[in-house]
C-alpha atoms as a PDB file:
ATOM      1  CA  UNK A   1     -31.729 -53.078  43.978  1.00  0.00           C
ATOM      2  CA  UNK A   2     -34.228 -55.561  42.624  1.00  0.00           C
ATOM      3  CA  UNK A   3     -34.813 -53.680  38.514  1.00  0.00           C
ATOM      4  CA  UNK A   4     -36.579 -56.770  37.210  1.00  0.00           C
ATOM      5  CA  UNK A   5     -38.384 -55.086  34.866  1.00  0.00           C
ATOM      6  CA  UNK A   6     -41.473 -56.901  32.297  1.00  0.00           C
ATOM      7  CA  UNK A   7     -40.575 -56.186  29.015  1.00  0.00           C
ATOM      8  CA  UNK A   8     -44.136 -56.136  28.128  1.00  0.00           C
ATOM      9  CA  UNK A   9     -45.104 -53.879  31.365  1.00  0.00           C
ATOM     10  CA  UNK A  10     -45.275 -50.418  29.850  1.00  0.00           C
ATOM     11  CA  UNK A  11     -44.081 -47.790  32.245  1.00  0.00           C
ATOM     12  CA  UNK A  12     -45.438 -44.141  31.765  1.00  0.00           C
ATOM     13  CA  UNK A  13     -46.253 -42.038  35.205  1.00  0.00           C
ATOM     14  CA  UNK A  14     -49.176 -39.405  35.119  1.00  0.00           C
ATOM     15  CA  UNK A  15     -51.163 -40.858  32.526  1.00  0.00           C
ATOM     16  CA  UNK A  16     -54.034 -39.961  30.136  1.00  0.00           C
ATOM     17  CA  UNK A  17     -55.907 -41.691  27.465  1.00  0.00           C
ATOM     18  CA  UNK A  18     -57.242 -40.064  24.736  1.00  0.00           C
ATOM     19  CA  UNK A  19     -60.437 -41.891  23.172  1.00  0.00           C
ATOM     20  CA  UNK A  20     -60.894 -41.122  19.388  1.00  0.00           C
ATOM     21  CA  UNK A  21     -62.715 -42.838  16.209  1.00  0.00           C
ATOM     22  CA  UNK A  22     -62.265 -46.150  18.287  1.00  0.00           C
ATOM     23  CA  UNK A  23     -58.601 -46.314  19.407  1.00  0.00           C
ATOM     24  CA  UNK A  24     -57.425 -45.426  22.732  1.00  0.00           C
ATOM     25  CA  UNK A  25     -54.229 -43.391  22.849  1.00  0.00           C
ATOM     26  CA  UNK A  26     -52.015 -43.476  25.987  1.00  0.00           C
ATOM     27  CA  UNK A  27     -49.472 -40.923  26.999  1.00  0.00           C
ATOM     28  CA  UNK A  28     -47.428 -39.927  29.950  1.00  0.00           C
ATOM     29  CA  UNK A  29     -44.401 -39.439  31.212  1.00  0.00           C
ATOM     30  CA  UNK A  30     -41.790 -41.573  30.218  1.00  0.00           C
ATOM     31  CA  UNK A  31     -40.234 -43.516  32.650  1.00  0.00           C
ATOM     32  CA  UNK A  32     -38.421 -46.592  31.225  1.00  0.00           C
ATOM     33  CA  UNK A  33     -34.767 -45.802  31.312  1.00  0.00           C
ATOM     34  CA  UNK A  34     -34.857 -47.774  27.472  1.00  0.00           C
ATOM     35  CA  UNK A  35     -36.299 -44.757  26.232  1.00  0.00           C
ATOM     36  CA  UNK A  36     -34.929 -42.044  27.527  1.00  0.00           C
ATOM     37  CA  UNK A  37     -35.777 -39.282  29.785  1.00  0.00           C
ATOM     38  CA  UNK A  38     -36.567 -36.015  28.676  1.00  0.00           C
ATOM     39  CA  UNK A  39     -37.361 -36.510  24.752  1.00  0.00           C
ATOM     40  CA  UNK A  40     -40.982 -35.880  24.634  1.00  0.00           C
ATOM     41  CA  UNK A  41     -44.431 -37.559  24.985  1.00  0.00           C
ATOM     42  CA  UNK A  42     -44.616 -41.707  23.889  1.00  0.00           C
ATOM     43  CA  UNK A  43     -48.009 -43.059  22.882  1.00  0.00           C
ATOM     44  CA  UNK A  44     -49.657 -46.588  22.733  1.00  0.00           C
ATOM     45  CA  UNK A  45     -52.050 -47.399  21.188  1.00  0.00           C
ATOM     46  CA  UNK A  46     -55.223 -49.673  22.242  1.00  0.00           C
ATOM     47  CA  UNK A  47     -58.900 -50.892  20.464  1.00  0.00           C
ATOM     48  CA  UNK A  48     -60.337 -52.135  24.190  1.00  0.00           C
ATOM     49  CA  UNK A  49     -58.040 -50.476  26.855  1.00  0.00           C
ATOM     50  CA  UNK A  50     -56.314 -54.269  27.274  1.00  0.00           C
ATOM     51  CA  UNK A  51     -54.372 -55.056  24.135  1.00  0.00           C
ATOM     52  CA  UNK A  52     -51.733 -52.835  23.626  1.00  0.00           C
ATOM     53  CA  UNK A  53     -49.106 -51.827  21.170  1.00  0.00           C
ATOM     54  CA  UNK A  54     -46.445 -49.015  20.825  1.00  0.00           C
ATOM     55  CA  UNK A  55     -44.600 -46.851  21.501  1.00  0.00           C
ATOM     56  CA  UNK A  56     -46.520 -46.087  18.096  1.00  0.00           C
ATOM     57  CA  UNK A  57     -45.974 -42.162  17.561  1.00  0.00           C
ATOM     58  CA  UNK A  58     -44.935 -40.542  14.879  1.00  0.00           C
ATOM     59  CA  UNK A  59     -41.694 -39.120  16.068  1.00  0.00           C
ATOM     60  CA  UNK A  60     -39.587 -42.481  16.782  1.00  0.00           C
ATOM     61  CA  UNK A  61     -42.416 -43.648  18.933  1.00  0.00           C
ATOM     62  CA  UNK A  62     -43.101 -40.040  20.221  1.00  0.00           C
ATOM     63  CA  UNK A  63     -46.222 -38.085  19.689  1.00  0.00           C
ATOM     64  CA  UNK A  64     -44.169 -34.698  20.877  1.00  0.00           C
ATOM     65  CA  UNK A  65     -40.391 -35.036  20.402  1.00  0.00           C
ATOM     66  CA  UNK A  66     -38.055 -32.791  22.515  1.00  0.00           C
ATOM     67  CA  UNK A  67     -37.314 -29.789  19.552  1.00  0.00           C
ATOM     68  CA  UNK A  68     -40.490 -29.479  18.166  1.00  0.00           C
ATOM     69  CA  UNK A  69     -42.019 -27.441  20.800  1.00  0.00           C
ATOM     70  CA  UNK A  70     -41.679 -25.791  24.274  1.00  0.00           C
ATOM     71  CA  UNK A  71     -39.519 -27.301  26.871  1.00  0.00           C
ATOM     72  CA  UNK A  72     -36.116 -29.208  27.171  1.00  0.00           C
ATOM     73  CA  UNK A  73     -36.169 -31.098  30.504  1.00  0.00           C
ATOM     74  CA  UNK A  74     -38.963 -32.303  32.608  1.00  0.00           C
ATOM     75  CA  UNK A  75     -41.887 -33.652  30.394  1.00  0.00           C
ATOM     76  CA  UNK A  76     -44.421 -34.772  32.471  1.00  0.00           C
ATOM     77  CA  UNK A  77     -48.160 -35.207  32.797  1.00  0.00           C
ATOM     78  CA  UNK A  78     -49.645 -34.487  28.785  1.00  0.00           C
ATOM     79  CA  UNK A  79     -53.264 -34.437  28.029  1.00  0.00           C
ATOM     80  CA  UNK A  80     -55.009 -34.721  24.636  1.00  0.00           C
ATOM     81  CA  UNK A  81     -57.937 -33.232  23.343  1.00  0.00           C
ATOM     82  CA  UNK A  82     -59.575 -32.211  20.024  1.00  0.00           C
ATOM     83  CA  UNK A  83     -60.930 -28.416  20.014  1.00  0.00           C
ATOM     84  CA  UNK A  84     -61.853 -26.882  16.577  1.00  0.00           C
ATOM     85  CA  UNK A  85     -60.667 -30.679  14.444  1.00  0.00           C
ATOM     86  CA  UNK A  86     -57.321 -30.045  15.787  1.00  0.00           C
ATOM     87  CA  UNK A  87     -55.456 -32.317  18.264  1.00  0.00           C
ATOM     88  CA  UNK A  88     -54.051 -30.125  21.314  1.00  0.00           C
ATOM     89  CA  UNK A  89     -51.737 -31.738  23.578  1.00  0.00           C
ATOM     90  CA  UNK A  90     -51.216 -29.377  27.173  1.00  0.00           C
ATOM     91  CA  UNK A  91     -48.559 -30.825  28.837  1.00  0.00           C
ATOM     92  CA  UNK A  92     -45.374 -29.445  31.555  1.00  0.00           C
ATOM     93  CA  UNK A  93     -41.860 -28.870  30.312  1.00  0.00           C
ATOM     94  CA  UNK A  94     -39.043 -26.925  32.677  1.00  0.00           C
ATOM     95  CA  UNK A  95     -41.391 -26.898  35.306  1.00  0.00           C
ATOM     96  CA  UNK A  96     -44.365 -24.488  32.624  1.00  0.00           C
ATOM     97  CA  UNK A  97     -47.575 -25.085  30.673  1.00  0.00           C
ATOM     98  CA  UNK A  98     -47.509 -25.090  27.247  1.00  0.00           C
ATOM     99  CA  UNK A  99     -49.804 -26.260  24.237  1.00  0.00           C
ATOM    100  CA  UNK A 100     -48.595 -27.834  21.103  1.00  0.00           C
ATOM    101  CA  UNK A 101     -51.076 -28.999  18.235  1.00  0.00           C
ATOM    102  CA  UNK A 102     -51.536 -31.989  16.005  1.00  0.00           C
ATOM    103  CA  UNK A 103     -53.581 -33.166  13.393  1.00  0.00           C
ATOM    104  CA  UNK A 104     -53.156 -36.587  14.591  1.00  0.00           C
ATOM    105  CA  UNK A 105     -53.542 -38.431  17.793  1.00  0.00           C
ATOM    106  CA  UNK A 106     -50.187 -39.849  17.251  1.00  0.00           C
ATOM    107  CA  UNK A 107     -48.571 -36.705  16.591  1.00  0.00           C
ATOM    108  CA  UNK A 108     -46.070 -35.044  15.422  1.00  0.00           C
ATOM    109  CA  UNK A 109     -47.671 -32.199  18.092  1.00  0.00           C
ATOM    110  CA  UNK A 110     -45.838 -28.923  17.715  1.00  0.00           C
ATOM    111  CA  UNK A 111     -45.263 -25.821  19.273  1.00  0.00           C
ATOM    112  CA  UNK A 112     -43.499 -23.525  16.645  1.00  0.00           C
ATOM    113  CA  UNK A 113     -43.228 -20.275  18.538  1.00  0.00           C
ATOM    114  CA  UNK A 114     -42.085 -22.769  21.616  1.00  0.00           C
ATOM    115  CA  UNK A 115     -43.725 -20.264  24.180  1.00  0.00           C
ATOM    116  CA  UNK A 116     -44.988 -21.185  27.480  1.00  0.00           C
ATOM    117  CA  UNK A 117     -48.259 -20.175  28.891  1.00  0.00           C
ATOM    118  CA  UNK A 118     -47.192 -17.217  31.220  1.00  0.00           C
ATOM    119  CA  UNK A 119     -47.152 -17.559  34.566  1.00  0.00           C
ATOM    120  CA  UNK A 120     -45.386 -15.309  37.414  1.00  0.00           C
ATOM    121  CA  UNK A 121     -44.759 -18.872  39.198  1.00  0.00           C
ATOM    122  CA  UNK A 122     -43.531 -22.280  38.246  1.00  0.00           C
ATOM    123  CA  UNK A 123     -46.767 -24.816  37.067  1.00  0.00           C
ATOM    124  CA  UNK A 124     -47.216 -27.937  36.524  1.00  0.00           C
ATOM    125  CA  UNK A 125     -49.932 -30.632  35.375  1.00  0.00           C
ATOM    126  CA  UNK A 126     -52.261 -29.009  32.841  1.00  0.00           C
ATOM    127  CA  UNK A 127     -56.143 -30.452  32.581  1.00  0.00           C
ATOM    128  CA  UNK A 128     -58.444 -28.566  30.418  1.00  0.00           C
ATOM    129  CA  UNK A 129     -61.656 -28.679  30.890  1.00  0.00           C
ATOM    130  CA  UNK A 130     -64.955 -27.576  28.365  1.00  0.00           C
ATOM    131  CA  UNK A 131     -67.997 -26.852  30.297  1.00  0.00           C
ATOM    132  CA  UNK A 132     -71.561 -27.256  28.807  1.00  0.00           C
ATOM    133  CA  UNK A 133     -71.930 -22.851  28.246  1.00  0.00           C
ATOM    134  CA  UNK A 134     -68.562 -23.503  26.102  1.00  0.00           C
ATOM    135  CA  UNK A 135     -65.727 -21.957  28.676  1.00  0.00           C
ATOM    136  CA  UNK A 136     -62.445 -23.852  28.958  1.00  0.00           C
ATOM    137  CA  UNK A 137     -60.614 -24.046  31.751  1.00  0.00           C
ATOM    138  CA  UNK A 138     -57.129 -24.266  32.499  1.00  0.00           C
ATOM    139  CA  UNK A 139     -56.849 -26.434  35.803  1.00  0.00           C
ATOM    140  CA  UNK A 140     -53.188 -26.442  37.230  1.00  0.00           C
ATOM    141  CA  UNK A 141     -50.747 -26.923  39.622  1.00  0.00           C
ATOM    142  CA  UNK A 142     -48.739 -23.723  41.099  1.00  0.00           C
ATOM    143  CA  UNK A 143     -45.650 -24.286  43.097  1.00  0.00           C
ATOM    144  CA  UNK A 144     -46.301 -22.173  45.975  1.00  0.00           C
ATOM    145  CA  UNK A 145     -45.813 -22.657  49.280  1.00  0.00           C
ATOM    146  CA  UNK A 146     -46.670 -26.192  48.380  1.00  0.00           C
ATOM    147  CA  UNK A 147     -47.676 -27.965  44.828  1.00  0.00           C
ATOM    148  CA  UNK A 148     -51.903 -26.157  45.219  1.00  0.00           C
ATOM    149  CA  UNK A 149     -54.193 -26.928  42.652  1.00  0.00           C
ATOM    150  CA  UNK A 150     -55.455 -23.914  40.618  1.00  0.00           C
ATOM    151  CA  UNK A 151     -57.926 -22.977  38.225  1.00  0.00           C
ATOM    152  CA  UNK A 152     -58.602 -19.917  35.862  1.00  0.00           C
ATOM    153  CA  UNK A 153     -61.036 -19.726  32.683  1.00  0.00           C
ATOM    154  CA  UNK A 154     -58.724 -20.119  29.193  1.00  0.00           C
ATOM    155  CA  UNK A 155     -59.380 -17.258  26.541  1.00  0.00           C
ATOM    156  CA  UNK A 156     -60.655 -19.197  23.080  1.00  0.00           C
ATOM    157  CA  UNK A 157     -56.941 -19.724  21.651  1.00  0.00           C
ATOM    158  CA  UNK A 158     -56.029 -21.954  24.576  1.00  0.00           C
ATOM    159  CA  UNK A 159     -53.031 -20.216  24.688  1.00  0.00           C
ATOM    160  CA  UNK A 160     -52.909 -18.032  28.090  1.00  0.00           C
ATOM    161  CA  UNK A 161     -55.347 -17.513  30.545  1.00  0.00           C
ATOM    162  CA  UNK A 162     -57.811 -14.908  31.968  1.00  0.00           C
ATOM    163  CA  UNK A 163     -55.687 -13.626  34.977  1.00  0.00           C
ATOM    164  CA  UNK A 164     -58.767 -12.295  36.554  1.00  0.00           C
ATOM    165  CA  UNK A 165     -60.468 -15.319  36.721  1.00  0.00           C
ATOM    166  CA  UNK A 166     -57.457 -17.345  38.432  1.00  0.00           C
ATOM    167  CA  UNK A 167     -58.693 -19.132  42.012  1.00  0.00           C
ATOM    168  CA  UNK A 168     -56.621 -21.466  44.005  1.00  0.00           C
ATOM    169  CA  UNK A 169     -59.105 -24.859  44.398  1.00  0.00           C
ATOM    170  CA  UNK A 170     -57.187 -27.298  46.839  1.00  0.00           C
ATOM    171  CA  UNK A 171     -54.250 -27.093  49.090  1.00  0.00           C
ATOM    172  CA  UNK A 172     -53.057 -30.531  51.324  1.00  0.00           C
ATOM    173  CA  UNK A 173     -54.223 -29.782  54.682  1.00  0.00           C
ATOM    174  CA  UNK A 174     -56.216 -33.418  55.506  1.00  0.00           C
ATOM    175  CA  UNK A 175     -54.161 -36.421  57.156  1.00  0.00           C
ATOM    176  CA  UNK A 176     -53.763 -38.451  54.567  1.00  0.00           C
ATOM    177  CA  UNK A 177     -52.778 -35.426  52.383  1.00  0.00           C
ATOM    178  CA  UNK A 178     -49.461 -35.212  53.730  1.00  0.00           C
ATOM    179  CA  UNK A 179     -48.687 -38.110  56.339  1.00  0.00           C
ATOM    180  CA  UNK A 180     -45.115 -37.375  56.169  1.00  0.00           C
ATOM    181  CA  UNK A 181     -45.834 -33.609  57.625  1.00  0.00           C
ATOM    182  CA  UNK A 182     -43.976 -31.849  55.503  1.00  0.00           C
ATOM    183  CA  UNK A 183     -43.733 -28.134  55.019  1.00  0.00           C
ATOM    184  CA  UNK A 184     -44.644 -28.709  51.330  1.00  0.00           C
ATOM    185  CA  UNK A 185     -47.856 -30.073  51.401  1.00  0.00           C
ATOM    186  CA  UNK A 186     -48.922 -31.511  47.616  1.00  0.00           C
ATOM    187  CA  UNK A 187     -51.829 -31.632  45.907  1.00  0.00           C
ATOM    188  CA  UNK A 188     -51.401 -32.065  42.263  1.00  0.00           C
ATOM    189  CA  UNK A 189     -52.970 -34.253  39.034  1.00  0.00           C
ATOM    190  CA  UNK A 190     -56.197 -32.805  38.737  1.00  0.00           C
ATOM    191  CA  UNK A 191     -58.607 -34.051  37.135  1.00  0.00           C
ATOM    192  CA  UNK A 192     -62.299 -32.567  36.380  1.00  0.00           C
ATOM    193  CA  UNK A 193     -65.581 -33.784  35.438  1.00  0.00           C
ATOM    194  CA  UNK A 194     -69.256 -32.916  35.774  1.00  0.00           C
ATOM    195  CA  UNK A 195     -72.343 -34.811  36.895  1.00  0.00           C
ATOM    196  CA  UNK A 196     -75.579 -34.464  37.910  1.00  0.00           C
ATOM    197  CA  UNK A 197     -74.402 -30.775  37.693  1.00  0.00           C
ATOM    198  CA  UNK A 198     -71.869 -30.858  40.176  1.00  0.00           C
ATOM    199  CA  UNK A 199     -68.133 -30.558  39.378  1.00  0.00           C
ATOM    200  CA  UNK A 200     -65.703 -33.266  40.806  1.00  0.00           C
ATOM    201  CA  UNK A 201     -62.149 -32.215  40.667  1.00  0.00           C
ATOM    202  CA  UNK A 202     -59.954 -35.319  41.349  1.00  0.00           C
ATOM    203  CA  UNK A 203     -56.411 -35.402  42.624  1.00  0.00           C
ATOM    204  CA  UNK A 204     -53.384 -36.304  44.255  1.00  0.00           C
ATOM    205  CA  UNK A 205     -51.891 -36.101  47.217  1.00  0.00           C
ATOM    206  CA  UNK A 206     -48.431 -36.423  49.060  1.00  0.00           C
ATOM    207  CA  UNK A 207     -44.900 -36.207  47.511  1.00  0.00           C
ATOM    208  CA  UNK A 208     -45.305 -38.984  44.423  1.00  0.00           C
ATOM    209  CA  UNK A 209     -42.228 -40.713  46.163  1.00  0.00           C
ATOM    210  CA  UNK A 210     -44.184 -41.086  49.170  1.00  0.00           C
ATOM    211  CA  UNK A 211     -45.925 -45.252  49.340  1.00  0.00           C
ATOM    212  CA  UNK A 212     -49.027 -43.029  50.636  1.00  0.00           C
ATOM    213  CA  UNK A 213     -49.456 -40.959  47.277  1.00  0.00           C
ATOM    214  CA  UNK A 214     -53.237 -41.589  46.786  1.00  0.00           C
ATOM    215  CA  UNK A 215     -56.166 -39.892  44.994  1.00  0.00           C
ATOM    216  CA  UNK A 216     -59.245 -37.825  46.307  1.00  0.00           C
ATOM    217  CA  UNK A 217     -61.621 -35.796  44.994  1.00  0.00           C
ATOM    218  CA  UNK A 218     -63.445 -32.631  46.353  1.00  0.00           C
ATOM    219  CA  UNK A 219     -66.667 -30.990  44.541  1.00  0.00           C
ATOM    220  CA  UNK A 220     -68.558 -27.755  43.772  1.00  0.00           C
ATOM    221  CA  UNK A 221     -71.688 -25.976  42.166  1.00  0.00           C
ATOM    222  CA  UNK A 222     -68.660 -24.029  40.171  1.00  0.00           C
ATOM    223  CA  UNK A 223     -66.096 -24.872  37.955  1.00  0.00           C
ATOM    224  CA  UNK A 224     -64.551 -21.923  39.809  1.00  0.00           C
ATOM    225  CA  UNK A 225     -65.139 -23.595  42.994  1.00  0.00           C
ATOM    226  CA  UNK A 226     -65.237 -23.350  46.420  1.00  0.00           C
ATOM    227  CA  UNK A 227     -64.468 -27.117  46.838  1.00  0.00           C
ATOM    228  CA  UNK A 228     -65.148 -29.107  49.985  1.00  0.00           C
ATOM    229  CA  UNK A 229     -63.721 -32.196  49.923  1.00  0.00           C
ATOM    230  CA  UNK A 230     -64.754 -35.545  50.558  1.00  0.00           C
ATOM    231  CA  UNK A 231     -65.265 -36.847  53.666  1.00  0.00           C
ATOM    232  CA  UNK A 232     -65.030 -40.368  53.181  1.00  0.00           C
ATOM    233  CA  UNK A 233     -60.665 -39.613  52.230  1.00  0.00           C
ATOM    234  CA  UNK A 234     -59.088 -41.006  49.564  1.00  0.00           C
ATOM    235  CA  UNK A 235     -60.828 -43.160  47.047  1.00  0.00           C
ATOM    236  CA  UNK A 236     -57.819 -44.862  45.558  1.00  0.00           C
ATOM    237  CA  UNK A 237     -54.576 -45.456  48.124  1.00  0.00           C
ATOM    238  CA  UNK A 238     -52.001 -48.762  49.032  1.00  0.00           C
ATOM    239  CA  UNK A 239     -53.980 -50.342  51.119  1.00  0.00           C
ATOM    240  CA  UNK A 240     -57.279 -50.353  48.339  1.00  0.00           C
ATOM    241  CA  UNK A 241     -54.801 -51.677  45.452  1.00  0.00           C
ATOM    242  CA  UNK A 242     -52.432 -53.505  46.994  1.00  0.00           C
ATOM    243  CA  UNK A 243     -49.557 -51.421  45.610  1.00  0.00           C
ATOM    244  CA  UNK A 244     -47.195 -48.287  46.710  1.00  0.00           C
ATOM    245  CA  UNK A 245     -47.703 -44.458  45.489  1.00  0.00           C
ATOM    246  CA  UNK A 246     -50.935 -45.193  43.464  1.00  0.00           C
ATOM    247  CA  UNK A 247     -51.996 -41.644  42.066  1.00  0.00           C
ATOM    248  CA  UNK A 248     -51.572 -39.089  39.102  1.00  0.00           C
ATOM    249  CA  UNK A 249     -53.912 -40.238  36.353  1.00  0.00           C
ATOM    250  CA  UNK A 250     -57.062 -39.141  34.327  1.00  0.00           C
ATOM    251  CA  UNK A 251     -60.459 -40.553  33.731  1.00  0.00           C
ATOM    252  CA  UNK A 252     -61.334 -42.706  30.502  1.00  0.00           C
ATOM    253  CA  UNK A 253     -65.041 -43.206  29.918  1.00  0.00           C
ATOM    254  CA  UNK A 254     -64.668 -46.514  28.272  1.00  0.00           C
ATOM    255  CA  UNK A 255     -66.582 -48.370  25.108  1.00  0.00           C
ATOM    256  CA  UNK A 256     -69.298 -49.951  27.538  1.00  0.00           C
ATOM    257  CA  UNK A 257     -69.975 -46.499  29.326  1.00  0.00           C
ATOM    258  CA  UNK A 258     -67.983 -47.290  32.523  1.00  0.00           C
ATOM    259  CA  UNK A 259     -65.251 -45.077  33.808  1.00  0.00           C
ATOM    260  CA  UNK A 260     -62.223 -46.267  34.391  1.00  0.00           C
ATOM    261  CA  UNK A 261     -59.278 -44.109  36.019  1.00  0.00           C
ATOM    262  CA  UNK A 262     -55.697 -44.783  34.213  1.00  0.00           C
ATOM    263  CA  UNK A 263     -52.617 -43.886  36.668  1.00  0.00           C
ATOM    264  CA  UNK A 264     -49.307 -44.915  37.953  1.00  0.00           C
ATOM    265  CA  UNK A 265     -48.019 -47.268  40.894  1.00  0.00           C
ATOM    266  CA  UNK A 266     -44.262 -47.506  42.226  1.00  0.00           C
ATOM    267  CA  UNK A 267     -42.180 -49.788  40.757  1.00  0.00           C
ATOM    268  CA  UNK A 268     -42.157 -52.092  43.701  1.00  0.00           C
ATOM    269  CA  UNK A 269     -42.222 -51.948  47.005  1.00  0.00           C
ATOM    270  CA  UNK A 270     -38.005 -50.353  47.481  1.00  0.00           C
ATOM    271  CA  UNK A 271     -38.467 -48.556  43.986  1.00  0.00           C
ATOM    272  CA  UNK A 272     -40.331 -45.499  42.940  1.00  0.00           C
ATOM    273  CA  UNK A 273     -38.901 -45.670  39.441  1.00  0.00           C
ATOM    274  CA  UNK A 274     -39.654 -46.712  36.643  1.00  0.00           C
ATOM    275  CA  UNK A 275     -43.039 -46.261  38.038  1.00  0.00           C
ATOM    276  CA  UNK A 276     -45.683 -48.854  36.577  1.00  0.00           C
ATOM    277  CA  UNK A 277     -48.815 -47.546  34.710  1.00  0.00           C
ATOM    278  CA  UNK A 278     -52.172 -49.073  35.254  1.00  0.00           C
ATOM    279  CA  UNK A 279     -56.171 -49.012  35.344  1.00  0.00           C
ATOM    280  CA  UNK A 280     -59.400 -49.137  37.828  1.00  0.00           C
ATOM    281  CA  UNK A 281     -62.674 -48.869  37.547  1.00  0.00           C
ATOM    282  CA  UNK A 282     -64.297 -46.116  39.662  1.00  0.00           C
ATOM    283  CA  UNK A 283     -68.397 -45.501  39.877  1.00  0.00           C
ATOM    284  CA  UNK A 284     -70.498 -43.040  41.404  1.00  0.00           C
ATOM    285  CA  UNK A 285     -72.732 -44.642  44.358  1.00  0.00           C
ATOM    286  CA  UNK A 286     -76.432 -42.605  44.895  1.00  0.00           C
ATOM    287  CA  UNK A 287     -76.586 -40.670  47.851  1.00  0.00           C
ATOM    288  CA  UNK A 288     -79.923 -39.203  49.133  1.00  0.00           C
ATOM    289  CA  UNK A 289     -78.762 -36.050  50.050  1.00  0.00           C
ATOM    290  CA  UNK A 290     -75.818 -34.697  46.944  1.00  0.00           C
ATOM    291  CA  UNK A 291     -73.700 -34.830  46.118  1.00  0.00           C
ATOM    292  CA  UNK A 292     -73.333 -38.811  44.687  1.00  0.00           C
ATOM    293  CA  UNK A 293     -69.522 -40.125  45.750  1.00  0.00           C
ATOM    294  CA  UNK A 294     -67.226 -42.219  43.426  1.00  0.00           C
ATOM    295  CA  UNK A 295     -65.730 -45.362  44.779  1.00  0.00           C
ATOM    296  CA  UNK A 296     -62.986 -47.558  43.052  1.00  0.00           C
ATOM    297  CA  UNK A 297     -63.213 -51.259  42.589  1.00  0.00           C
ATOM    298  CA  UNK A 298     -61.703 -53.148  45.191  1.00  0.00           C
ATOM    299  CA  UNK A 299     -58.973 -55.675  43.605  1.00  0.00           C
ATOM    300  CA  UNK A 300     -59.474 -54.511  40.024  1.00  0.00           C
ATOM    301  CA  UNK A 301     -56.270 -53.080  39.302  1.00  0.00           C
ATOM    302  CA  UNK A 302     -54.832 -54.063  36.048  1.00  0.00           C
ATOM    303  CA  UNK A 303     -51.350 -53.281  34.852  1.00  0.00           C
ATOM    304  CA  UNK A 304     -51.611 -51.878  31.162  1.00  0.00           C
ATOM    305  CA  UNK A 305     -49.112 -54.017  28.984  1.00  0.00           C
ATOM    306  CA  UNK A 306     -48.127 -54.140  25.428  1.00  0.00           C
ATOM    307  CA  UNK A 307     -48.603 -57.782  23.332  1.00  0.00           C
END
């Protein structure tokens, strides 16, 4: 096996960045065997999303460490926000939701009762979203009958949701959703913003092993949905970047008001691991008829690197 790795390459699957008082924070899921699996949430640390440095949290490099909070294996796909001047990282642990909270970007983010957010089924991949009226919601990841993306509206504490509002938003049923034809179709890494007064949910699709792991995006009048997906397929895929299993990230609105979409590649074209992370730009292009579609920017992947 060909584990050449770039000491400077920094290696974190389903990535966010976290833009605060002008310093980009970068977490994910760790993937570099030099750091370990399963302790926590690193973060780097950026002034103009090129320049790197890190792992720079406050926990031996990590903003959560394994003991402080929920979980003991499987720490995947965190996202950061501030809500009331405190730092909220939701994230997945043993295969559940949980919150921890922080009064820094670079942690130490706890979780002192070290409770879950309660679910009858395993979920995965957190993304909270705050609409303009003030709800939050909780979008998700159940594993049911295939990884489907769900959403339900969060009650104010961000720590459960409001069961009654729960609605599953996208399942893999499209072609390029699931080339390999599996019985387990997956959907998963959403992603949710609004514009023009439409909601975009953006996501991933096929097993993240798979070279064909690429990201869509569907949209609705609701943050509760129904979604219809676009018809122009994936927006980011192998053939676009030049690279396998491109897929699983967030959206960054950067200093000069573009937004950029921060994810993760294979390692090469044998290895899935340690999987590679990296950014595009994406745009919206006018339609006359809504909704607007996003595009990516042909050739402009850039692997994310520290100095």
């Amino acid at each position: 096996m060909d584990m050449d790795m770039d000491s400077s390459q920094i290696y974190l699957a389903d990535p966010t960045i976290f833009y605060y008082d002008g310093t980009y924070y970068l977490y994910g899921t760790t993937g570099d065997p030099k750091m370990g699996k399963d302790k926590g949430f690193l973060v780097y640390t950026s002034k103009d999303l090129s320049k790197w440095s890190g792992p720079n949290g406050a926990r031996n490099g990590l903003a959560l460490q394994k003991g402080d909070a929920f979980g003991e294996i499987g720490f995947w796909a965190p996202q950061v926000f501030e809500y009331n001047d405190i730092f909220y990282m939701a994230y997945t642990a043993n295969e559940h939701i949980a919150m921890a909270t922080s009064n820094n970007p670079l942690g130490p983010f706890i979780n002192a009762t070290k409770e879950d957010l309660k679910a009858p089924v395993k979920q995965i991949d957190p993304f909270v979203f705050f609409d303009d009226n003030g709800k939050k919601y909780l979008y998700h990841v159940r594993l049911t009958k295939g990884n489907r993306i769900y959403v339900a509206e969060l009650q104010d504490d961000l720590m459960a949701i409001k069961p009654e509002t729960l609605r599953e938003c996208i399942v893999g049923e499209r072609e390029w959703e699931n080339t390999q034809k599996t019985d387990w179709p997956v959907t998963e890494g959403p992603t949710v913003l609004k514009y023009k007064g439409l909601y975009y949910l953006i996501y991933s699709a096929n097993d993240f092993r798979n070279p064909d792991y690429s990201v869509g995006y569907a949209v609705s009048d609701s943050p509760l949905g129904p979604w219809k997906k676009s018809d122009k397929g994936p927006i980011i895929y192998k053939e676009l970047v030049g690279e396998n299993g491109p897929g699983h990230g967030d959206l960054i609105l950067d200093h000069q008001g573009d937004m950029q979409y921060v994810l993760h590649t294979h390692f090469n074209d044998t290895l899935t691991q340690p999987r590679r992370t990296a950014i595009v730009k994406i745009k919206f292009v006018e339609e006359k008829v809504r909704p607007d579609y996003l595009i990516t920017e042909k050739d402009g992947l850039r692997f994310l690197k520290t100095e």
